[in-house]
PDB file of N, CA and C in Angstrom:
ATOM      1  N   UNK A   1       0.854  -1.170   0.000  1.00  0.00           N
ATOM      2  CA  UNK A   1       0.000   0.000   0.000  1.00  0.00           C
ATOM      3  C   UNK A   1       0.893   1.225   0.000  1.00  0.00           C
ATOM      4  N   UNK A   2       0.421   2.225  -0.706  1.00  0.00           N
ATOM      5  CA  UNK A   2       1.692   3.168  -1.096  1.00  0.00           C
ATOM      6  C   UNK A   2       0.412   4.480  -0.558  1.00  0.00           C
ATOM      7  N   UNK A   3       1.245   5.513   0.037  1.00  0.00           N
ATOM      8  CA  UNK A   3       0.815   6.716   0.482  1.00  0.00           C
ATOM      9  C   UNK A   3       0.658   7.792  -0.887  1.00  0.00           C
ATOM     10  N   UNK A   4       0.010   8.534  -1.135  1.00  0.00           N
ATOM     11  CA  UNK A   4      -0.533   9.119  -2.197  1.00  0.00           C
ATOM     12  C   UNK A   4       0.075  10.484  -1.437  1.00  0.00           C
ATOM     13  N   UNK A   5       0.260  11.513  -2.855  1.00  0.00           N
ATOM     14  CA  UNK A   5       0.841  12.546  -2.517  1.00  0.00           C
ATOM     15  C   UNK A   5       0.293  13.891  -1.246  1.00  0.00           C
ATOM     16  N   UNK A   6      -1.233  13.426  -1.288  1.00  0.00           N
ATOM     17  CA  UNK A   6      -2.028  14.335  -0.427  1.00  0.00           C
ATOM     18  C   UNK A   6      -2.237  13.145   0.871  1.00  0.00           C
ATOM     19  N   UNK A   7      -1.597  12.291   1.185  1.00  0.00           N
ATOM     20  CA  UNK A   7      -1.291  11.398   2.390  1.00  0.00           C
ATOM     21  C   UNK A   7      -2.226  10.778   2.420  1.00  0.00           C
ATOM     22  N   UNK A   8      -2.908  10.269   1.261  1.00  0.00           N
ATOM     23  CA  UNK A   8      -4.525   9.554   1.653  1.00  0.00           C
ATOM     24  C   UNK A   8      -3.734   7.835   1.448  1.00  0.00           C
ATOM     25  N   UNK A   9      -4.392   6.920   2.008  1.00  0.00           N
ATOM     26  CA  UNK A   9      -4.123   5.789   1.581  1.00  0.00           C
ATOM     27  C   UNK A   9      -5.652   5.174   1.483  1.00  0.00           C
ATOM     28  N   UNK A  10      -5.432   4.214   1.003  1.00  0.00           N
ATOM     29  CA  UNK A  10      -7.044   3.038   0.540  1.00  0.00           C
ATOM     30  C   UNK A  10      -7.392   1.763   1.938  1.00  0.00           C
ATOM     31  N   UNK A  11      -8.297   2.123   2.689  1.00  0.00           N
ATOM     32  CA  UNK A  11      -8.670   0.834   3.444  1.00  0.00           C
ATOM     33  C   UNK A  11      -9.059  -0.128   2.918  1.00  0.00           C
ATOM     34  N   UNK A  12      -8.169  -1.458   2.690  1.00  0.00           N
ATOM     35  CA  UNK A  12      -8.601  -2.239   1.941  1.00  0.00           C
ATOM     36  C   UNK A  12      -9.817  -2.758   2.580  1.00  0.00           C
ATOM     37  N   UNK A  13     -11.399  -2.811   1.658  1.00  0.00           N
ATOM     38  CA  UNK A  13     -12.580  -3.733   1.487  1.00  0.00           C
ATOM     39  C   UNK A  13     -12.538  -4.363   2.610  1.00  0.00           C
ATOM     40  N   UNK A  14     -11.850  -5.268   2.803  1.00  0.00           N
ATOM     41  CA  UNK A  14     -12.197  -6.519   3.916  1.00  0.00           C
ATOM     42  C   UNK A  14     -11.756  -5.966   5.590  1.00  0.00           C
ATOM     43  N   UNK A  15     -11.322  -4.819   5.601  1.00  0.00           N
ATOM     44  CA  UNK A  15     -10.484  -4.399   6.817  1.00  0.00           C
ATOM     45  C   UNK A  15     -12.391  -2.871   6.900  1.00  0.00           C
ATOM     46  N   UNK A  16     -12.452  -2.365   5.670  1.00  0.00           N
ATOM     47  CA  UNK A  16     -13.562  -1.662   6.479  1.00  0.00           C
ATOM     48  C   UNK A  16     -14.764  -1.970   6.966  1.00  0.00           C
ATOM     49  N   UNK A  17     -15.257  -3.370   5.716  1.00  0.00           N
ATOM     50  CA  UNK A  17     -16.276  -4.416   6.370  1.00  0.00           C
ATOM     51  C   UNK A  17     -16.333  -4.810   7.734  1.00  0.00           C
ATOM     52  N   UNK A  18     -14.628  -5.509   8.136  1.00  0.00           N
ATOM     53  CA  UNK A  18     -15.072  -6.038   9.228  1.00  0.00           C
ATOM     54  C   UNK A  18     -15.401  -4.702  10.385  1.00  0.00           C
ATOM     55  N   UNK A  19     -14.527  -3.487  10.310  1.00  0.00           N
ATOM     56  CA  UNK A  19     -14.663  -2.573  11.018  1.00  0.00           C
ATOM     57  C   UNK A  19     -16.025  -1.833  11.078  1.00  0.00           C
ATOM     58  N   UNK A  20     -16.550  -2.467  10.131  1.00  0.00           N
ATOM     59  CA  UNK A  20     -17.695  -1.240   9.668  1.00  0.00           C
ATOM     60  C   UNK A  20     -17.620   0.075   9.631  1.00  0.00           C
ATOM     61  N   UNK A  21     -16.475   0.453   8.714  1.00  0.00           N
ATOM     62  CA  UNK A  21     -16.386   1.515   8.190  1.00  0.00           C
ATOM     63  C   UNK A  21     -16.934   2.012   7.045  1.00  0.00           C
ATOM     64  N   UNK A  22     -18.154   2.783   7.264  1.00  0.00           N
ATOM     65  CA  UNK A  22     -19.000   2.995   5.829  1.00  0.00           C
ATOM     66  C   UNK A  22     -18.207   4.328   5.479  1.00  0.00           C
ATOM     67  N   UNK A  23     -18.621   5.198   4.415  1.00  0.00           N
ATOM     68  CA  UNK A  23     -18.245   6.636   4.430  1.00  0.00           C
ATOM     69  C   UNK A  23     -18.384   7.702   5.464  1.00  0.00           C
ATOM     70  N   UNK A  24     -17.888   8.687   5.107  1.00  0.00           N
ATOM     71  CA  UNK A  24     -17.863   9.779   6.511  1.00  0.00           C
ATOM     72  C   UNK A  24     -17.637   8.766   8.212  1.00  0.00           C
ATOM     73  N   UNK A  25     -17.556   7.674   7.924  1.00  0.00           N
ATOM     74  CA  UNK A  25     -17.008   7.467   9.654  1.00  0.00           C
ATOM     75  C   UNK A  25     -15.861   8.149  10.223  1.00  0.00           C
ATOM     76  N   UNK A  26     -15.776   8.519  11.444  1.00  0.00           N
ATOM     77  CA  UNK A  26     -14.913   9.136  12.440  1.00  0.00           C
ATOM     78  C   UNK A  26     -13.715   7.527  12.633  1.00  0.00           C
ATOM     79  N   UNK A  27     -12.703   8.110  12.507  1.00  0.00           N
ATOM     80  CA  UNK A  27     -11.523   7.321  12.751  1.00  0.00           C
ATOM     81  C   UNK A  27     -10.517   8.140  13.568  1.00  0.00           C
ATOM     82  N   UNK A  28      -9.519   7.351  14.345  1.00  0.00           N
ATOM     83  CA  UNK A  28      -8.529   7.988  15.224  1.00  0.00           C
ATOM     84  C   UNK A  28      -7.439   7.353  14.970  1.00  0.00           C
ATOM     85  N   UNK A  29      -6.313   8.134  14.831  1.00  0.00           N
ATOM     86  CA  UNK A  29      -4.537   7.295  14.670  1.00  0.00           C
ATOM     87  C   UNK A  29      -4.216   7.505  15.613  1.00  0.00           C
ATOM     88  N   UNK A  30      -3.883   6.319  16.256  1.00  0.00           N
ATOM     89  CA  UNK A  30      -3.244   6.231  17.243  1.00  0.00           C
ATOM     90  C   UNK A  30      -1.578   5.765  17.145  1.00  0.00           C
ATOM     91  N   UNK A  31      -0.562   6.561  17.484  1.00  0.00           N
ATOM     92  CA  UNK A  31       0.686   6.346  17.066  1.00  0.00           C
ATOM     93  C   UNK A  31       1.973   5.689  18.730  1.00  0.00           C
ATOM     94  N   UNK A  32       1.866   4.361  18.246  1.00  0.00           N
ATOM     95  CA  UNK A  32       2.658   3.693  19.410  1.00  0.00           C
ATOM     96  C   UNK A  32       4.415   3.325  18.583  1.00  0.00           C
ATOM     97  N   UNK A  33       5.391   4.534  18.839  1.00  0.00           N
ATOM     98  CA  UNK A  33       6.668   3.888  18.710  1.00  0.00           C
ATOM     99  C   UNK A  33       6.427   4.480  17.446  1.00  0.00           C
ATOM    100  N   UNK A  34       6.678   2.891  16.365  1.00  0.00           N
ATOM    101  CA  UNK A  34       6.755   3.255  14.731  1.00  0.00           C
ATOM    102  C   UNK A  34       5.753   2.587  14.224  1.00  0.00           C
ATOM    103  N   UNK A  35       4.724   2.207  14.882  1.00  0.00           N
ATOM    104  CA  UNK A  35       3.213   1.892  14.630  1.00  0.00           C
ATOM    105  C   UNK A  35       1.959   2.749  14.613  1.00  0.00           C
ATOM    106  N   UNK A  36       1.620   2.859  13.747  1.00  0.00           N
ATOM    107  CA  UNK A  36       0.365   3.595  13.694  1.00  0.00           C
ATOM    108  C   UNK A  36      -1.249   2.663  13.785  1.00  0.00           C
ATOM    109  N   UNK A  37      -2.077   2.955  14.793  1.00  0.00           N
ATOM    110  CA  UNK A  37      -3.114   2.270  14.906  1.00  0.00           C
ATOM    111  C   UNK A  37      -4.314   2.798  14.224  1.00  0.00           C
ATOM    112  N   UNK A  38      -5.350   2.181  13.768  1.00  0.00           N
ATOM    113  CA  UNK A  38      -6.319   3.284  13.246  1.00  0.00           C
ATOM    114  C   UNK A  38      -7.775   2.847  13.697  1.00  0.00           C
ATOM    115  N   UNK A  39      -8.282   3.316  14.710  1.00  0.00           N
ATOM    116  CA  UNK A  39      -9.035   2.929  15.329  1.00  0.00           C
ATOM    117  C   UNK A  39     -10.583   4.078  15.049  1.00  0.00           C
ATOM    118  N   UNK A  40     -11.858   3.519  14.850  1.00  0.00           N
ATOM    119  CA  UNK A  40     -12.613   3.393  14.839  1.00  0.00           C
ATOM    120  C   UNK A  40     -13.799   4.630  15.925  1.00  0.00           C
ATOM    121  N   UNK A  41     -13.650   6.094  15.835  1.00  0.00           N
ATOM    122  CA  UNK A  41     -14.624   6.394  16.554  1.00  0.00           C
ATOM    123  C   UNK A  41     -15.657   5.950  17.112  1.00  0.00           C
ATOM    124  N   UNK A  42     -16.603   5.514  18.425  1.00  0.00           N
ATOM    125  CA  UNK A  42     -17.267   5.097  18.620  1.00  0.00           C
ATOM    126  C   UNK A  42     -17.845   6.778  19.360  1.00  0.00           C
ATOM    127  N   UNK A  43     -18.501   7.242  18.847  1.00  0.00           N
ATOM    128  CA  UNK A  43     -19.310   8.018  19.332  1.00  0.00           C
ATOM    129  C   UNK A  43     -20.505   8.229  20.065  1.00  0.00           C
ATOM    130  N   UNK A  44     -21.080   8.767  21.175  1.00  0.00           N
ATOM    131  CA  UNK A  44     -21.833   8.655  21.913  1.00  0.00           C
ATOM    132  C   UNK A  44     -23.172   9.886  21.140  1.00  0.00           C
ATOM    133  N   UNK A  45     -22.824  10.620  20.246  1.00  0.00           N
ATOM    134  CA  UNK A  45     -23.555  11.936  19.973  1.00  0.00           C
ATOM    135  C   UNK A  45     -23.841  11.535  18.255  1.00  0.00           C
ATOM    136  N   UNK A  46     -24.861  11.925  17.943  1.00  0.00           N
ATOM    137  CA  UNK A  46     -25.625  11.809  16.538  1.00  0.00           C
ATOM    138  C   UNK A  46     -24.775  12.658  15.787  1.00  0.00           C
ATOM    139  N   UNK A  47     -24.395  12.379  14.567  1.00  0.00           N
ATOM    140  CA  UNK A  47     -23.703  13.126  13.150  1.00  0.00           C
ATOM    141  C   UNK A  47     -24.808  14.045  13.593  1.00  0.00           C
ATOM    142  N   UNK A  48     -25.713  14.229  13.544  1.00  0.00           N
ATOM    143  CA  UNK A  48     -26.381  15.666  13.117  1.00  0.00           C
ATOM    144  C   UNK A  48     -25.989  16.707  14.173  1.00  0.00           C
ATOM    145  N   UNK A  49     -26.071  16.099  15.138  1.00  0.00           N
ATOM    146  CA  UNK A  49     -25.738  16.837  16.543  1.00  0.00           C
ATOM    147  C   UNK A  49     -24.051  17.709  16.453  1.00  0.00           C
ATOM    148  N   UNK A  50     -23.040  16.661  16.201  1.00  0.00           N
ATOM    149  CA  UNK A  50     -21.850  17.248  15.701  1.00  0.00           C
ATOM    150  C   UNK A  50     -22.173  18.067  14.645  1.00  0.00           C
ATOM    151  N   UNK A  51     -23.402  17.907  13.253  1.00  0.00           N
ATOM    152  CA  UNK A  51     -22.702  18.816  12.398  1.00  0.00           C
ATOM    153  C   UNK A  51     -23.104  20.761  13.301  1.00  0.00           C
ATOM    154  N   UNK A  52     -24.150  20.431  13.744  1.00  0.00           N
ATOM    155  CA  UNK A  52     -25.165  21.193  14.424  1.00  0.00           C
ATOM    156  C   UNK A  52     -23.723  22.336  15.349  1.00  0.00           C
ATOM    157  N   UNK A  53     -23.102  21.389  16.248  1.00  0.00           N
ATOM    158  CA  UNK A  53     -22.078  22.003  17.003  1.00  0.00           C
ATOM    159  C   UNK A  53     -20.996  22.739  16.195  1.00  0.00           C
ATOM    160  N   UNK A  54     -20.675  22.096  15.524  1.00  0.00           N
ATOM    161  CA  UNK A  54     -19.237  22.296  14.395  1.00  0.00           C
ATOM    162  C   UNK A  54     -19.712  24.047  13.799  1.00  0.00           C
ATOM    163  N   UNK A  55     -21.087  24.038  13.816  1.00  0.00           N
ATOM    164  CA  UNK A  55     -21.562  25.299  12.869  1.00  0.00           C
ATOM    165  C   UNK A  55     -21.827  26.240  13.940  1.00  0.00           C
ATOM    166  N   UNK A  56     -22.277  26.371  14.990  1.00  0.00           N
ATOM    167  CA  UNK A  56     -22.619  27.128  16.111  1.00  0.00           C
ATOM    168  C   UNK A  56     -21.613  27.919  15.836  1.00  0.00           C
ATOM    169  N   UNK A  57     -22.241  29.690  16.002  1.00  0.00           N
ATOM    170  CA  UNK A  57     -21.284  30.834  16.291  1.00  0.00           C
ATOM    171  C   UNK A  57     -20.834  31.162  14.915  1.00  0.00           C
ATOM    172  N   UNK A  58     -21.358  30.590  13.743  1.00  0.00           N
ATOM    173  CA  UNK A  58     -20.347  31.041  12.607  1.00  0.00           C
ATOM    174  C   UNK A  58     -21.831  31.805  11.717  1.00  0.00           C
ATOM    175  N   UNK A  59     -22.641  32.055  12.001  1.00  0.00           N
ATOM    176  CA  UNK A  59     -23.451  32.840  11.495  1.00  0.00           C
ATOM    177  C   UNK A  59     -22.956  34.351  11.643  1.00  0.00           C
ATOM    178  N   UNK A  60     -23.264  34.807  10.391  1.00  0.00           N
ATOM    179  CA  UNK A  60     -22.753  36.229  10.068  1.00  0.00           C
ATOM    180  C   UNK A  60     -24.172  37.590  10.150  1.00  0.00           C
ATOM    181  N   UNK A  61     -25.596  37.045  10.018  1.00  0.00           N
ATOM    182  CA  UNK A  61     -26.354  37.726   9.551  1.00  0.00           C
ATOM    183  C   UNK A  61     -27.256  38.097  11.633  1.00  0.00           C
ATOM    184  N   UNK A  62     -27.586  38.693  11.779  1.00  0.00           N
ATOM    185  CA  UNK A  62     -27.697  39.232  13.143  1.00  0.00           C
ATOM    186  C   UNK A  62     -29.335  38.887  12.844  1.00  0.00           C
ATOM    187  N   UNK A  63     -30.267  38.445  13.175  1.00  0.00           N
ATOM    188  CA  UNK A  63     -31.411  38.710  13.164  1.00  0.00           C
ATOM    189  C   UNK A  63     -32.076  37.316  14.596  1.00  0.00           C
ATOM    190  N   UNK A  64     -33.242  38.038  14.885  1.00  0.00           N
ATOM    191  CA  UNK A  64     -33.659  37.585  16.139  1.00  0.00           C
ATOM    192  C   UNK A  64     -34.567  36.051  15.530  1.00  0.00           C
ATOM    193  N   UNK A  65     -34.806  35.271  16.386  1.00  0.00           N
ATOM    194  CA  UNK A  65     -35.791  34.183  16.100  1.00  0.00           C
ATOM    195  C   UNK A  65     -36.788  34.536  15.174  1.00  0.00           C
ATOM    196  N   UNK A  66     -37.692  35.708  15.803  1.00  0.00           N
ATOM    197  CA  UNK A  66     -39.353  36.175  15.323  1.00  0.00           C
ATOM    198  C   UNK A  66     -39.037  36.753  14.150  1.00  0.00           C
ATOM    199  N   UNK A  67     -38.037  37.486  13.832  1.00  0.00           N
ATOM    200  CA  UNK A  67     -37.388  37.716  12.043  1.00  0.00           C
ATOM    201  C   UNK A  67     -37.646  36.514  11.445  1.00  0.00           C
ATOM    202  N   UNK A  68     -36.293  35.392  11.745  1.00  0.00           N
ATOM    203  CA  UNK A  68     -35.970  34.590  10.955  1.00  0.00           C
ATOM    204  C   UNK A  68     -37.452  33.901  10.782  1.00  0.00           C
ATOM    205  N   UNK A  69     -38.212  33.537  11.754  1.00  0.00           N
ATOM    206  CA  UNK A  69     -39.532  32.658  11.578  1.00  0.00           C
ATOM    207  C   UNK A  69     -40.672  33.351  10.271  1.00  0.00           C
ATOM    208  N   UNK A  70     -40.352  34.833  10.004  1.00  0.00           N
ATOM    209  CA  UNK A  70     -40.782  35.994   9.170  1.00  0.00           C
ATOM    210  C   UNK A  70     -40.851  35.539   8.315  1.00  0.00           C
ATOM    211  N   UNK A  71     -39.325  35.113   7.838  1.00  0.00           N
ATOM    212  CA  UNK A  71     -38.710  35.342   6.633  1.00  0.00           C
ATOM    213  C   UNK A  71     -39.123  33.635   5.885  1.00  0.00           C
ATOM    214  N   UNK A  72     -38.940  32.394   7.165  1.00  0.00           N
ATOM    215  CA  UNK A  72     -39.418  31.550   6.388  1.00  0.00           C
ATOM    216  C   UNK A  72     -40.917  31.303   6.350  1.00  0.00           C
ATOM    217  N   UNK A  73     -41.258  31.924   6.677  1.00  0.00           N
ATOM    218  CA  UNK A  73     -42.759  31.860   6.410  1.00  0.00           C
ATOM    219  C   UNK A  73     -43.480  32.121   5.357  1.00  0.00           C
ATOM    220  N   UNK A  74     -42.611  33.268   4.983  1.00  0.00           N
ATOM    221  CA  UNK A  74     -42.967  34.512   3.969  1.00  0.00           C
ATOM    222  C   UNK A  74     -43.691  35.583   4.031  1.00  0.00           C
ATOM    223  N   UNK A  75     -43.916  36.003   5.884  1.00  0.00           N
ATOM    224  CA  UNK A  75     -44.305  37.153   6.421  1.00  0.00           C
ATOM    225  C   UNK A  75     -43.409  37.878   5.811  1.00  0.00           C
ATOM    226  N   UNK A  76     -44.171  39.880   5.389  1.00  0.00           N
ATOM    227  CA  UNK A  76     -43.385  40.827   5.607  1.00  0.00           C
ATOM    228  C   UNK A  76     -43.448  41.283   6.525  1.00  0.00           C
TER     229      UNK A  76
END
């Protein structure tokens, strides 16, 4: 298995099966010595919940709840 120039390598098929590694799973390297481990997030919190957190605070546009509820409503 050869490291690709942007450091990606390929989990071979039978190693993500057994792991059940589908797409977007959370993985962790764990580095012992000159071994690298690659272990398997087990998360306690819902993908939506992380994406939910990850985005908090990065809104740019200032407007209160009773606006925004306005606007999707299609109140003026």
């Amino acid at each position: 298995m050869k490291i690709t120039t942007k450091g990606q390598v390929t989990i071979p098929r039978e190693v993500r099966e057994k792991l059940g590694l589908l797409p977007h799973s959370e993985v962790e390297f764990i580095v012992e010595g000159n071994t690298v481990l690659l272990k398997k997030v087990e998360s306690s919190e819902s993908r939506g919940k992380r994406v939910v957190e990850g985005l908090r605070g990065r809104a740019t546009v200032r407007m209160t709840t009773d606006e925004i509820m306005a606007l999707t409503r299609g109140e003026d």
